[in-house]
Each structure stands twice: as structure tokens, then as C-alpha cells.
C-alpha atoms as a PDB file:
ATOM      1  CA  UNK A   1     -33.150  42.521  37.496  1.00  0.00           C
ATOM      2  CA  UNK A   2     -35.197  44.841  35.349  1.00  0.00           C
ATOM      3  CA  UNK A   3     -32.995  44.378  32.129  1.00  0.00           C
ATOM      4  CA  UNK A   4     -33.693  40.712  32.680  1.00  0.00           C
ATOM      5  CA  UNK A   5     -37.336  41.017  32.489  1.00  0.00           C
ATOM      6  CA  UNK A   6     -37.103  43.004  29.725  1.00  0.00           C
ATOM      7  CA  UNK A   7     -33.871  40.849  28.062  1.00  0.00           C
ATOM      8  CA  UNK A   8     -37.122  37.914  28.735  1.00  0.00           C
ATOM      9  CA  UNK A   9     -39.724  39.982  27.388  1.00  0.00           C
ATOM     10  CA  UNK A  10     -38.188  40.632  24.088  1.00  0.00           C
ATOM     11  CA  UNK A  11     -37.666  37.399  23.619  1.00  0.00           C
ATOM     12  CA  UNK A  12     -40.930  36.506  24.355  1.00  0.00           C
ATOM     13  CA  UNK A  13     -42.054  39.237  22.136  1.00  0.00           C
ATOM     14  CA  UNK A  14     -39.670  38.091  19.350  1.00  0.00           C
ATOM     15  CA  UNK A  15     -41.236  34.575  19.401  1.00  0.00           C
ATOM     16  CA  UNK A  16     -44.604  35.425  19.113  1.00  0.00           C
ATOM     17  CA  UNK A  17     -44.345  37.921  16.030  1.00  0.00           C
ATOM     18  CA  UNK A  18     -41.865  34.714  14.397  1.00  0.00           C
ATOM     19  CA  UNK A  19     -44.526  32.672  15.360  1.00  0.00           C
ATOM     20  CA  UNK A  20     -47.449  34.900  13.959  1.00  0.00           C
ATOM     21  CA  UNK A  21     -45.016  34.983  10.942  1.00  0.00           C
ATOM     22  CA  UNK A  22     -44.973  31.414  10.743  1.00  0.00           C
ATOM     23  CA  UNK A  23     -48.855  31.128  10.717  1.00  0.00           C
ATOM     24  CA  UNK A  24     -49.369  33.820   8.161  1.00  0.00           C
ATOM     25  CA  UNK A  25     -47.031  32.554   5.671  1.00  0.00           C
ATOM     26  CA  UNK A  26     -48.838  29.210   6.572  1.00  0.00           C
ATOM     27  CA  UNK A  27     -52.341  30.440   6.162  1.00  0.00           C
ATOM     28  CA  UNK A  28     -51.455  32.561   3.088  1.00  0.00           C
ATOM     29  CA  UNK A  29     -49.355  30.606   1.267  1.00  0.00           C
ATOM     30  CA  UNK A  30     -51.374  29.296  -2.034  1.00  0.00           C
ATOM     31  CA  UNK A  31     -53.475  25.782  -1.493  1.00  0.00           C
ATOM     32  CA  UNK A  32     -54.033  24.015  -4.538  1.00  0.00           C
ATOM     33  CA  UNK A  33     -57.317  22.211  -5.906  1.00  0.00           C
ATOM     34  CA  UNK A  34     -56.752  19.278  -8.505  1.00  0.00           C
ATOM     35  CA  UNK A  35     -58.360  16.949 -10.556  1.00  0.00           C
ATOM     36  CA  UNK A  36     -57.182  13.622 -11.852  1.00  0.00           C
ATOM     37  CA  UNK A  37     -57.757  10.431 -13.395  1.00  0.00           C
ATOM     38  CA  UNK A  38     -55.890   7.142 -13.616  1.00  0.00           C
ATOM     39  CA  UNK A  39     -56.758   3.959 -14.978  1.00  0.00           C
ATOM     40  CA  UNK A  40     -55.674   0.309 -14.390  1.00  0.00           C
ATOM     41  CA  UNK A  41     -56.150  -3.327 -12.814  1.00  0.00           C
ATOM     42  CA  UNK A  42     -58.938  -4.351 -10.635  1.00  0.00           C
ATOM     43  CA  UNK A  43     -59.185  -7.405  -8.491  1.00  0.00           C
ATOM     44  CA  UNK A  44     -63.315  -7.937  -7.376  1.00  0.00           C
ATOM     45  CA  UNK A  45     -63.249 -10.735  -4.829  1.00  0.00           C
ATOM     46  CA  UNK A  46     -66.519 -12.359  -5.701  1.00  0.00           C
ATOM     47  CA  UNK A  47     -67.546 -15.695  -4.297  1.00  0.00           C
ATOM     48  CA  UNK A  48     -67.822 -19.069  -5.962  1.00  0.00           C
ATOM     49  CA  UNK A  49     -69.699 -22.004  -5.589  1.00  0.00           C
ATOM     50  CA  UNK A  50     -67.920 -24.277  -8.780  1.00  0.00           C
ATOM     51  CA  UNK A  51     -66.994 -23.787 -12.329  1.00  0.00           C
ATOM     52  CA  UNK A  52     -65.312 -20.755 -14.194  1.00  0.00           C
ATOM     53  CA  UNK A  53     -64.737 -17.274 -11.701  1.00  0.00           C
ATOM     54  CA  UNK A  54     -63.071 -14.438 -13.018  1.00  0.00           C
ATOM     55  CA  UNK A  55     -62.485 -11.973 -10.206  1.00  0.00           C
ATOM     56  CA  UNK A  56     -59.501  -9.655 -12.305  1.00  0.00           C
ATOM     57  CA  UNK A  57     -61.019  -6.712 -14.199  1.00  0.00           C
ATOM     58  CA  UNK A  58     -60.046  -3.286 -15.416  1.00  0.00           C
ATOM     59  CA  UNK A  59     -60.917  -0.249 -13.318  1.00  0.00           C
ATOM     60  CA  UNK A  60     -60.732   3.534 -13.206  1.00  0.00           C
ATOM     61  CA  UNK A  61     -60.984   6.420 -10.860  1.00  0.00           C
ATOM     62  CA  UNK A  62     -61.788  10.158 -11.523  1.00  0.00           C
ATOM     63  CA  UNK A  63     -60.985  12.320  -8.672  1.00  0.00           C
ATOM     64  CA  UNK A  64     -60.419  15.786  -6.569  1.00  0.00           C
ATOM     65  CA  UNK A  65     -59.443  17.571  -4.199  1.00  0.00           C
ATOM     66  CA  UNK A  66     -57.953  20.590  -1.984  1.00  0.00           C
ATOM     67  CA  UNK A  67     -53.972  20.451  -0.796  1.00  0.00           C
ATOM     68  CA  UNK A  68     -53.035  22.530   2.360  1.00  0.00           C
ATOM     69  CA  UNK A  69     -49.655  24.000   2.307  1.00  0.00           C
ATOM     70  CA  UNK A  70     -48.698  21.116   4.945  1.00  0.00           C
ATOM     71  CA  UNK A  71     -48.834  18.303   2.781  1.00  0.00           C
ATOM     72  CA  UNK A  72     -52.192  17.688   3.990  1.00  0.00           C
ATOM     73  CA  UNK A  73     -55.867  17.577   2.299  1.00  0.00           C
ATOM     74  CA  UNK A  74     -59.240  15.960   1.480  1.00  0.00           C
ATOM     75  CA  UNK A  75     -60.171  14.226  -1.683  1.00  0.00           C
ATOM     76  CA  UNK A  76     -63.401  13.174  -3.225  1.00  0.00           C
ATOM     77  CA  UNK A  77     -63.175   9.953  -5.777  1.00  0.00           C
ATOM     78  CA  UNK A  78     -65.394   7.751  -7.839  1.00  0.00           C
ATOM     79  CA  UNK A  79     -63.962   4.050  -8.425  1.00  0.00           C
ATOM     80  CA  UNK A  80     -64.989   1.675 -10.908  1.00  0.00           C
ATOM     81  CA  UNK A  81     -63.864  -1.887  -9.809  1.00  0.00           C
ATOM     82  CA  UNK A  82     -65.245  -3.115 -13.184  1.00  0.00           C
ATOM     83  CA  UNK A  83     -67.257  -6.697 -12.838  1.00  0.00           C
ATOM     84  CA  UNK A  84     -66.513 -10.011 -11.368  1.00  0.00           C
ATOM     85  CA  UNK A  85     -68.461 -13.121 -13.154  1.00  0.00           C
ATOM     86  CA  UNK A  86     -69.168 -16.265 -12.155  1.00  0.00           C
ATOM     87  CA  UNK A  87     -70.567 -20.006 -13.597  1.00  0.00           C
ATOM     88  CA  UNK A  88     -72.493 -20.377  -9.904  1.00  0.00           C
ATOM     89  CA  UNK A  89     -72.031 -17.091  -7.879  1.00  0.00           C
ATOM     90  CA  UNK A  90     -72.159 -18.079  -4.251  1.00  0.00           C
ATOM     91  CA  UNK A  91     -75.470 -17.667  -2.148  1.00  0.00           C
ATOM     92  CA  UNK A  92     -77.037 -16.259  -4.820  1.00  0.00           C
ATOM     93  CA  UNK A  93     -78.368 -18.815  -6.968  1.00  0.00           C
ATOM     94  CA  UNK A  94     -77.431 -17.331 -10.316  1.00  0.00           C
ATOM     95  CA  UNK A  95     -75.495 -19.162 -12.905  1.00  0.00           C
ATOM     96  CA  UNK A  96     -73.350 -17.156 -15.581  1.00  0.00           C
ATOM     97  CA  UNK A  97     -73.699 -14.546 -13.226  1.00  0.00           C
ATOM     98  CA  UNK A  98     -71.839 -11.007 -13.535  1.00  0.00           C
ATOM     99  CA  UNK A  99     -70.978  -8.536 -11.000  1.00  0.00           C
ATOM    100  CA  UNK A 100     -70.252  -5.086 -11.844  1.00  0.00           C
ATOM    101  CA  UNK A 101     -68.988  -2.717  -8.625  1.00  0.00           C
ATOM    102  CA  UNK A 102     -68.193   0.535  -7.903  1.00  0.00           C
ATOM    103  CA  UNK A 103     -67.987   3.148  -5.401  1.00  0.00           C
ATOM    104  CA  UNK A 104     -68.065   7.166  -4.077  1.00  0.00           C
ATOM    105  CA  UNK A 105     -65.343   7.499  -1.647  1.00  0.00           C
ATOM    106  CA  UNK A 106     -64.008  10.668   0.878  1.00  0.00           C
ATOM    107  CA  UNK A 107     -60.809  10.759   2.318  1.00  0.00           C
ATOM    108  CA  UNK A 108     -58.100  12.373   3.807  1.00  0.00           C
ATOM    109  CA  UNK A 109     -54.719  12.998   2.600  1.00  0.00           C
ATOM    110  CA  UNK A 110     -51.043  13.376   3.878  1.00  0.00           C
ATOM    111  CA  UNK A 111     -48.839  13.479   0.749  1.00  0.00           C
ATOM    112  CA  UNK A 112     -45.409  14.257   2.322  1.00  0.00           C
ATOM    113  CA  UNK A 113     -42.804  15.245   0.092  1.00  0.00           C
ATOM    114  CA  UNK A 114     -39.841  12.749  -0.864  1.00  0.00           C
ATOM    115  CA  UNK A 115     -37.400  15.222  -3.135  1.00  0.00           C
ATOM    116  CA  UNK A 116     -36.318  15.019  -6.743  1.00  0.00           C
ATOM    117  CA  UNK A 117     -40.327  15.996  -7.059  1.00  0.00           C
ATOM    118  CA  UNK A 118     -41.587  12.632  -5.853  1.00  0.00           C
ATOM    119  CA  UNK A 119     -44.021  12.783  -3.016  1.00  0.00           C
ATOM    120  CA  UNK A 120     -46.245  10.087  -1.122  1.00  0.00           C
ATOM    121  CA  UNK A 121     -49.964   9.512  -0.733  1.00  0.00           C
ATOM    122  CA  UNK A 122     -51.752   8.008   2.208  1.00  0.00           C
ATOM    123  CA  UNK A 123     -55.588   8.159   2.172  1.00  0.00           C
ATOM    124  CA  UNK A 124     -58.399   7.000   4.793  1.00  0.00           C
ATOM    125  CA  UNK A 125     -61.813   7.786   4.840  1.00  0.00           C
ATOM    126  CA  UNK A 126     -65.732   6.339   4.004  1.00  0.00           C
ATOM    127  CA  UNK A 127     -67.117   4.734   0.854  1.00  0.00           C
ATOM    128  CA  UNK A 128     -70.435   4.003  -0.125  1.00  0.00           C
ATOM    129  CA  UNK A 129     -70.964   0.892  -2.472  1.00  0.00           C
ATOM    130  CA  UNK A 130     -73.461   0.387  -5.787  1.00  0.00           C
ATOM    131  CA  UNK A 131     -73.279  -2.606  -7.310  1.00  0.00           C
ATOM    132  CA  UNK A 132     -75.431  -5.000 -10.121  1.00  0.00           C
ATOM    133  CA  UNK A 133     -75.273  -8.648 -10.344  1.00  0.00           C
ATOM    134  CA  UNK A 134     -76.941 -10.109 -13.462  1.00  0.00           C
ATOM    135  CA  UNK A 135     -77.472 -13.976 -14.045  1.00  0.00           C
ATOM    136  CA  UNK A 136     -79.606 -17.036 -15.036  1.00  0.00           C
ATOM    137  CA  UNK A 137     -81.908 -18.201 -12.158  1.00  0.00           C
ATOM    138  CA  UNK A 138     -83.621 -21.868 -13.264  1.00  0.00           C
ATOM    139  CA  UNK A 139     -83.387 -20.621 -16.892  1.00  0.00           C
ATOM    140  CA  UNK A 140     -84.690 -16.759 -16.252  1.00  0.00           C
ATOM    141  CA  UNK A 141     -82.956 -13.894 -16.107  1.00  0.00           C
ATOM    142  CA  UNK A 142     -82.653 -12.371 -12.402  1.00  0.00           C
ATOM    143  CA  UNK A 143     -80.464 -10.186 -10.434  1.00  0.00           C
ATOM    144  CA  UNK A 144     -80.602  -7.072  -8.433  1.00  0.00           C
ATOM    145  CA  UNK A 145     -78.505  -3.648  -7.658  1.00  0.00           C
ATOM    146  CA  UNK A 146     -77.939  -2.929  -4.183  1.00  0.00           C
ATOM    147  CA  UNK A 147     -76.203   0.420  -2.400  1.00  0.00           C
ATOM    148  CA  UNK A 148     -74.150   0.031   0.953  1.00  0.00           C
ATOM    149  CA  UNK A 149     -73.165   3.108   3.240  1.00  0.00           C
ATOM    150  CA  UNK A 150     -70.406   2.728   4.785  1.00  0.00           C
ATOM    151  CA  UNK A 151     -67.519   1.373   3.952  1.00  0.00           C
ATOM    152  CA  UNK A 152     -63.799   1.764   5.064  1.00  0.00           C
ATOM    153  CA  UNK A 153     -61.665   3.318   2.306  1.00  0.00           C
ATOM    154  CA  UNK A 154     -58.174   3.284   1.939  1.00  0.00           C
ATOM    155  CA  UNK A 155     -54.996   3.992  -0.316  1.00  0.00           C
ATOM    156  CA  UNK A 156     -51.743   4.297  -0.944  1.00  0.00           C
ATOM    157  CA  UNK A 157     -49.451   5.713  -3.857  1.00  0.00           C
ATOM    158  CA  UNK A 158     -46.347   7.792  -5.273  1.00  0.00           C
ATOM    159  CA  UNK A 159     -46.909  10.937  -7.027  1.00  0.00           C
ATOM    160  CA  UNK A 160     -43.831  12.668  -9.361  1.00  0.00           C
ATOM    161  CA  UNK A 161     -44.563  16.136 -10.862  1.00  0.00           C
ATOM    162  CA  UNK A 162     -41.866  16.870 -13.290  1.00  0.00           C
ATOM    163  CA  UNK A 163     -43.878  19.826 -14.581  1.00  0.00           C
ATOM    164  CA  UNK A 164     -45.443  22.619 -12.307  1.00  0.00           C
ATOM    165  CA  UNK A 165     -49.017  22.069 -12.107  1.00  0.00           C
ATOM    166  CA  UNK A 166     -49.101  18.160 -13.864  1.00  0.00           C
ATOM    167  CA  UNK A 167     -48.075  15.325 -11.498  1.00  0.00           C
ATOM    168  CA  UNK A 168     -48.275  11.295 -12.617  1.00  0.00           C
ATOM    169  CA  UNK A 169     -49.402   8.993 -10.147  1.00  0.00           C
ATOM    170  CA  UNK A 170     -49.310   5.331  -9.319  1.00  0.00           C
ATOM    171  CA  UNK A 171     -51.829   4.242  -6.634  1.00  0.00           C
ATOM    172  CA  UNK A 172     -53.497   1.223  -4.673  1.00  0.00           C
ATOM    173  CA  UNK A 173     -57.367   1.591  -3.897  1.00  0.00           C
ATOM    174  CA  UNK A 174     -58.746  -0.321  -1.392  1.00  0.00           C
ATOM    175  CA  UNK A 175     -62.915  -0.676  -0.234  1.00  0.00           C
ATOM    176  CA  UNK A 176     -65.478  -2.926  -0.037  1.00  0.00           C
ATOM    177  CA  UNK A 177     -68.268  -4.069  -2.218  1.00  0.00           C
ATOM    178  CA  UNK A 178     -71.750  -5.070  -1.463  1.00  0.00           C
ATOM    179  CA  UNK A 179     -73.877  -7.101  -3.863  1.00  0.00           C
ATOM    180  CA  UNK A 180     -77.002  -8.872  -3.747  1.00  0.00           C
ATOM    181  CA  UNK A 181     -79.604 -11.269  -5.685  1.00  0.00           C
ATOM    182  CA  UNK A 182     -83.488 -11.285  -4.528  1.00  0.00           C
ATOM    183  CA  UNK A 183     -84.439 -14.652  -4.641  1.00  0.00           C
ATOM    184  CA  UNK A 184     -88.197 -15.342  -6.580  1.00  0.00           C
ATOM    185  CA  UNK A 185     -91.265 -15.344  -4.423  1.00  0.00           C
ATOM    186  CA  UNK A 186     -89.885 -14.055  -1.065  1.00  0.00           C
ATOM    187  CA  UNK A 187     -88.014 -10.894   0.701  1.00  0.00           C
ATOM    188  CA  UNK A 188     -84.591 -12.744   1.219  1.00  0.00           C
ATOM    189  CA  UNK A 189     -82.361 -10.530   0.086  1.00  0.00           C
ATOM    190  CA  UNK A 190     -79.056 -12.996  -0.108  1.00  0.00           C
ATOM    191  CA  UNK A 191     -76.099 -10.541   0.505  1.00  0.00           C
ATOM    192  CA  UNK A 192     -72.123 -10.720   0.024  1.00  0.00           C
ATOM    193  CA  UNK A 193     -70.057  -8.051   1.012  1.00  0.00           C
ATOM    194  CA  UNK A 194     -65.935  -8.217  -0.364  1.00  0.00           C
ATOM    195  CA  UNK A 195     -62.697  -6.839  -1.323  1.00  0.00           C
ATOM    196  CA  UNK A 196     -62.075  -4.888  -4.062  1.00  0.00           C
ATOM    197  CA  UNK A 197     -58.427  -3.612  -4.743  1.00  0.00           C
ATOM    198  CA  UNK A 198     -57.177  -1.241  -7.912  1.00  0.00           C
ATOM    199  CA  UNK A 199     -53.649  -0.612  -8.975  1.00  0.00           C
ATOM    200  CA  UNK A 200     -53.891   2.534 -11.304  1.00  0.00           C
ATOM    201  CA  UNK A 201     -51.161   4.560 -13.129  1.00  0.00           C
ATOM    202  CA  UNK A 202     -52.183   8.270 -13.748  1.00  0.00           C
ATOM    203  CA  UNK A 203     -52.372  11.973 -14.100  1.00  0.00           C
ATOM    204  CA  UNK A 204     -53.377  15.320 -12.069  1.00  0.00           C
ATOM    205  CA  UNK A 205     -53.574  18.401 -12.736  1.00  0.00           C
ATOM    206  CA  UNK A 206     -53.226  21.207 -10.056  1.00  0.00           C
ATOM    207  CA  UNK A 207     -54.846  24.541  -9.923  1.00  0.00           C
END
């Protein structure tokens, strides 16, 4: 009976220190910070009223962030949706109106790991808007800028690093923008919120 409990205590004892292993080589094991920046197409899903509406753009992101040895992280990005324009921009009054978004946005990552040095990237997290809308209003120029806290963020992409430290990226950037016009003599602020997507092809660099 005794050499059980101690047959059972080694054991025990045996899967603790692999355990403890386990988390040290986890906790020790180097992270990596990176930067990146990819450029691309943008669509800005302004609204309408009649005439000519151009709601595809170019974009680009600048980003960073912190990898955990799990596949797992945080990331901090700036996204420029690039501008939307319109002959008669819904609710807003403005003819030959332009639209320019873009927003701050902080996410979390899982990036797991595909082989042949391909990996995934799933992001979630909050954005905050800033827009400008521009325009004619009876002949005069009027528009406004307008910041919105919060908005969902979320993306999707496929990294391959064929170097050490330099991986190129294709990605899909989704959030929200908010945009508004102040109509002359009054506090109505009209406001829109909508979609804004990016596919981007890029680069990071790990460090």
C-alpha cells in the first residue's frame, strides 16, 4: 500500500514539475512586437439620394502590436477608408458632396499557424470613427467633421513569412463610419452611420 502512495506521488510530482516546465518555457519563450503597413481597396457605403455615387476608394492601414508565444495578441491600427462622394448625399442636403473616413481601432488577435510558414489572422475589438463631409448647400459651401466612439471592429487575413522577422499579409478590415452635415440656422445635426470594408495586401516586420 505504501509503494502505491508513493508509485502515486511521484507521479503526481512528475506532472507538476512537466507542468511548471511547460509554463516556463511558455512564459519565457520570446514574444514578438511588430509593425506593419498594407495598402489597398476600400468600399465606403455612403448614402444616396440621385445622381452620380462613388462609394469604391483606396485605403491604407499602419499598424502594431505584441504576439504571445500562443498564437495570440493585441494590435493597435489606424485605417484610412479614403472618401465616398456623392451628386445629393442622403439626409444631408449637400450636393457634390465628399466623404472622407477613417478610424483608430484595438483588437485582439489569434493568428494560428497553417505550415509551409502561412498562418491566419482573426481580429475583434473597438473602433472609434472621424470623418469630414464637404459639399454645396443652396450654392455655399457647408459640411462638418464628426467623431464616433464606439464601433465594432473586425478582420480577417493570411499572413506568409518566408523570411524570419518579415511576413506579407493579405487582410479584410471591417468597421463603421459616422458622418454628419449641420444644417444652417439650427442644432440638427443630420447623422449617417455605415459600412466601411478594406481589402489590403502588405508587409510586417517583427521584433
Amino acid at each position: 500500500m505504501i509503494k502505491r502512495y508513493r508509485a502515486a506521488l511521484a507521479a503526481a510530482g512528475l506532472a507538476i514539475a512537466g507542468a511548471s516546465a511547460h509554463a516556463q518555457t511558455w512564459y519565457t519563450t520570446p514574444s514578438s512586437w511588430y509593425v506593419g503597413a498594407a495598402g489597398g481597396w476600400s468600399q465606403f457605403d455612403i448614402n444616396c439620394d440621385a445622381g452620380a455615387c462613388s462609394r469604391d476608394s483606396g485605403g491604407y492601414k499602419l499598424y502594431g502590436g505584441f504576439r504571445f508565444p500562443n498564437n495570440t495578441g493585441a494590435e493597435l491600427m489606424y485605417v484610412d477608408v479614403g472618401s465616398g462622394r456623392a451628386d445629393a448625399l442622403h439626409h444631408t442636403h449637400l450636393a457634390d458632396a465628399r466623404v472622407e473616413g477613417r478610424y483608430w481601432a484595438l483588437a485582439g488577435v489569434w493568428a494560428p499557424r497553417l505550415g509551409n510558414g502561412f498562418n491566419a489572422n482573426l481580429k475583434l475589438g473597438i473602433a472609434g470613427s472621424d470623418s469630414k463631409t464637404t459639399g454645396q448647400d443652396a450654392g455655399a459651401p457647408a459640411g462638418a467633421d464628426r467623431t464616433k466612439f464606439p464601433h465594432v471592429y473586425a478582420g480577417v487575413g493570411l499572413g506568409w513569412q518566408p523570411f524570419e522577422h518579415m511576413t506579407f499579409t493579405a487582410d479584410y478590415d471591417y468597421s463603421r463610419i459616422s458622418y454628419r452635415n449641420v444644417e444652417d440656422g439650427s442644432d440638427h445635426h443630420l447623422k449617417q452611420t455605415v459600412d466601411a470594408g478594406t481589402v489590403m495586401l502588405g508587409a510586417a516586420w517583427s521584433f
